[in-house]
N, C-alpha and C. Protein backbone atom coordinates (compact mmCIF):
# COMPACT_ATOMS: atom_id res chain seq x y z
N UNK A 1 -68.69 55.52 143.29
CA UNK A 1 -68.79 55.45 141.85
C UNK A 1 -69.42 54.13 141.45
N UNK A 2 -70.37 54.37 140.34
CA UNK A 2 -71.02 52.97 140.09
C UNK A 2 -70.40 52.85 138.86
N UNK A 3 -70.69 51.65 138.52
CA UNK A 3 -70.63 50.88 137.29
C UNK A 3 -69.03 50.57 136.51
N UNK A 4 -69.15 49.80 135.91
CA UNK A 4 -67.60 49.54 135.80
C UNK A 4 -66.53 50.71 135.22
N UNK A 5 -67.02 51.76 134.87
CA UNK A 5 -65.87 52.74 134.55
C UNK A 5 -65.76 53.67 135.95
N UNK A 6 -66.55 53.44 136.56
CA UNK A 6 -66.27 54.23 138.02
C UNK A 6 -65.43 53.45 138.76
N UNK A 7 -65.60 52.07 138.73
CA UNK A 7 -64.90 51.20 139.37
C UNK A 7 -63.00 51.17 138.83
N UNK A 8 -63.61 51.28 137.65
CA UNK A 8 -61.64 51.37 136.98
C UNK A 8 -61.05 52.72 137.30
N UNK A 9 -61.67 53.31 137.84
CA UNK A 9 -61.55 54.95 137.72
C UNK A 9 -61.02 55.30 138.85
N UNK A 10 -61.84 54.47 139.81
CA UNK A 10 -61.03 53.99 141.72
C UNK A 10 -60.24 53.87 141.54
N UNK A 11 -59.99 52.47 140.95
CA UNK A 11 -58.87 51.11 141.06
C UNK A 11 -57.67 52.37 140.74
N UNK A 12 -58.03 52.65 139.21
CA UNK A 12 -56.90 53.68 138.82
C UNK A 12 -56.08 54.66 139.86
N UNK A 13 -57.43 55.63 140.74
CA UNK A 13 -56.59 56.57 141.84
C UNK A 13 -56.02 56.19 142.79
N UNK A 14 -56.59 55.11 143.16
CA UNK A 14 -55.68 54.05 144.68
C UNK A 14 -54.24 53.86 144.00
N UNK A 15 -54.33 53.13 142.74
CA UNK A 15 -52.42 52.84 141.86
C UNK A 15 -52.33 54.08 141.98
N UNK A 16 -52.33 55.08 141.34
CA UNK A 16 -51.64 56.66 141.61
C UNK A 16 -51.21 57.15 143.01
N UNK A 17 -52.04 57.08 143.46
CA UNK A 17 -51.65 57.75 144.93
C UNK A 17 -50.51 56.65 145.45
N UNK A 18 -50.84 54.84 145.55
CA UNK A 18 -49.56 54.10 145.60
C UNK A 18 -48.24 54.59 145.56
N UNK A 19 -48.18 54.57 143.76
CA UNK A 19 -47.22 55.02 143.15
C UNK A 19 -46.70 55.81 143.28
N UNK A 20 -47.12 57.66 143.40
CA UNK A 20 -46.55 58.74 143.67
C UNK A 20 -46.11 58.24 145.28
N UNK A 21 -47.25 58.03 146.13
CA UNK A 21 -46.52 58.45 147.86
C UNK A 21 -44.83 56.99 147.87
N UNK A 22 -44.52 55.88 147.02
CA UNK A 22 -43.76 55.41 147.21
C UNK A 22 -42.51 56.14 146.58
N UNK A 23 -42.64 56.47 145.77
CA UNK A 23 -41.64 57.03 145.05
C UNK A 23 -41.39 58.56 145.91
N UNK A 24 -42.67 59.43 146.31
CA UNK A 24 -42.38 60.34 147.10
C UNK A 24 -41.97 59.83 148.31
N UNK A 25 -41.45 58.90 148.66
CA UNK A 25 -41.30 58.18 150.18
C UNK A 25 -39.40 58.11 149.74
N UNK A 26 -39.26 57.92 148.82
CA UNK A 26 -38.34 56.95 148.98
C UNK A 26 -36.93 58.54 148.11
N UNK A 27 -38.10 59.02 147.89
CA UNK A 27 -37.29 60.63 147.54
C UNK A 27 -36.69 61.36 148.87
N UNK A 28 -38.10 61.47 149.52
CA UNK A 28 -37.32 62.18 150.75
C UNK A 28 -36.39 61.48 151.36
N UNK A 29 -36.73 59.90 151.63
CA UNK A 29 -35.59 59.37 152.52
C UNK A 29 -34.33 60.18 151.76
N UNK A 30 -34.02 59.86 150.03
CA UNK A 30 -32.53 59.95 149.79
C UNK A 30 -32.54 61.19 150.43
N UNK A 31 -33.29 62.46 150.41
CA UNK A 31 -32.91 63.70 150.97
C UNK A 31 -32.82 64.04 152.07
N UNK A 32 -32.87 62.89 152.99
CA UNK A 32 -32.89 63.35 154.48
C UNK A 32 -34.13 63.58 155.16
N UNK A 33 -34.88 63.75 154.55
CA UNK A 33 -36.19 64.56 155.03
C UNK A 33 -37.12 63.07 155.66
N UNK A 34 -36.44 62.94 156.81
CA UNK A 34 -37.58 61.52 157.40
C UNK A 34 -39.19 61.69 157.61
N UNK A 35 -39.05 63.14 158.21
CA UNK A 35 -40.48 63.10 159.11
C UNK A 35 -41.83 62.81 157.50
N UNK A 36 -41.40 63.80 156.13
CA UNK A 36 -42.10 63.73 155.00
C UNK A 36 -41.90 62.06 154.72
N UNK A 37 -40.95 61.33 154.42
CA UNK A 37 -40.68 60.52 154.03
C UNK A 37 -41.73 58.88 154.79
N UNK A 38 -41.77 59.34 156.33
CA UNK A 38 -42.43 58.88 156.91
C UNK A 38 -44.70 58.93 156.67
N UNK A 39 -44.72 60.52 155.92
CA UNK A 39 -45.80 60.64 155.79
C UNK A 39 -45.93 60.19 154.46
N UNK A 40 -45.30 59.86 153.39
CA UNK A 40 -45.55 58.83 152.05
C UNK A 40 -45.40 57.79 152.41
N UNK A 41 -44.69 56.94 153.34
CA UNK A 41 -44.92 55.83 153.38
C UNK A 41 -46.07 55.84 153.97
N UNK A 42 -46.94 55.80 154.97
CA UNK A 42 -48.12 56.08 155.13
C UNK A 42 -49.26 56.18 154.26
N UNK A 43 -49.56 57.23 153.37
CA UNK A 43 -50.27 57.20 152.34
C UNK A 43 -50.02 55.94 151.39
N UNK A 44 -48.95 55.40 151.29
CA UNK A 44 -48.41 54.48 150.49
C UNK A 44 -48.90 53.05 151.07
N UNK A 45 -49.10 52.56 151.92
CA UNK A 45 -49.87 52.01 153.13
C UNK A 45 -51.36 51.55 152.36
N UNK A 46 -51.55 53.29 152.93
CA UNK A 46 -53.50 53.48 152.96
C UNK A 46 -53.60 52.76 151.40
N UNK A 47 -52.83 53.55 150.38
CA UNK A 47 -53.34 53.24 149.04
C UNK A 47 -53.55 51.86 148.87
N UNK A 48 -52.23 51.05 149.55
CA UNK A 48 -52.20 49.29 149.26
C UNK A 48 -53.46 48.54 150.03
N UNK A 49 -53.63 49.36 150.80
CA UNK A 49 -55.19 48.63 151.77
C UNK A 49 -56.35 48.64 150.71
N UNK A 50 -56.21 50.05 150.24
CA UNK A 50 -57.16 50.70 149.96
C UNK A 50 -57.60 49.51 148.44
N UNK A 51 -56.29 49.39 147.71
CA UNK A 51 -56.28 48.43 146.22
C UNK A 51 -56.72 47.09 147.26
N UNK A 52 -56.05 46.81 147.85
CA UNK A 52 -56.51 45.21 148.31
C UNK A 52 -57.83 44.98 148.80
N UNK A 53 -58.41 46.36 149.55
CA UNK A 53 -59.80 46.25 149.67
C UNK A 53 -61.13 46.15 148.69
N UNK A 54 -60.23 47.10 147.39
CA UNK A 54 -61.01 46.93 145.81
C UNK A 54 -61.13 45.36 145.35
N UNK A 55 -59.59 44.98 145.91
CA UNK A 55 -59.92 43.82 144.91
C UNK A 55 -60.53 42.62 145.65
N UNK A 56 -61.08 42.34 146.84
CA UNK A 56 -61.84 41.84 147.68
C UNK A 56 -63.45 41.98 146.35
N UNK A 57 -63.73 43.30 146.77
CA UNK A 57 -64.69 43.79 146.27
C UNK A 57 -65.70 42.92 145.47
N UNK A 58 -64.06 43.11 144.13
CA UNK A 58 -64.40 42.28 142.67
C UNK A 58 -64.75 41.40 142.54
N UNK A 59 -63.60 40.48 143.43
CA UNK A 59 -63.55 38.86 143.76
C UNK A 59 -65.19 38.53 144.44
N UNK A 60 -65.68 39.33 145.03
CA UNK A 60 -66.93 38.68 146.13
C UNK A 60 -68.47 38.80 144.86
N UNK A 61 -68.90 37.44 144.80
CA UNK A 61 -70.32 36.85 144.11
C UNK A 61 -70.86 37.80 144.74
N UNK A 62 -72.20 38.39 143.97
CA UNK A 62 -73.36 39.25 144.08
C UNK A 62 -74.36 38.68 144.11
């Protein structure tokens, strides 16, 4: 995505996916359900790479 509303538009789906797989992480744990619980934390992971790699991005002179 170019230009700065594509860029907020990223930034935005990386926080979503964050947000849902932690909260979906931390659901299954209360329910028992490790092996799912194990696959949101994961996604939950990727997303935080994924924001910290955006914000590299921003930070770096053109």
């Amino acid at each position: 995505m170019e230009g700065r509303n594509g860029g907020l538009m990223e930034s935005g789906a990386y926080w979503l996916l964050y947000v849902v797989s932690v909260s979906g992480a931390l659901l299954h744990w209360r329910l028992g359900n490790e092996g799912m619980a194990a696959v949101c934390a994961t996604a939950a992971v990727f997303g935080a790479i994924l924001i910290g790699r955006r914000r590299r991005d921003v930070a770096a002179p053109r």
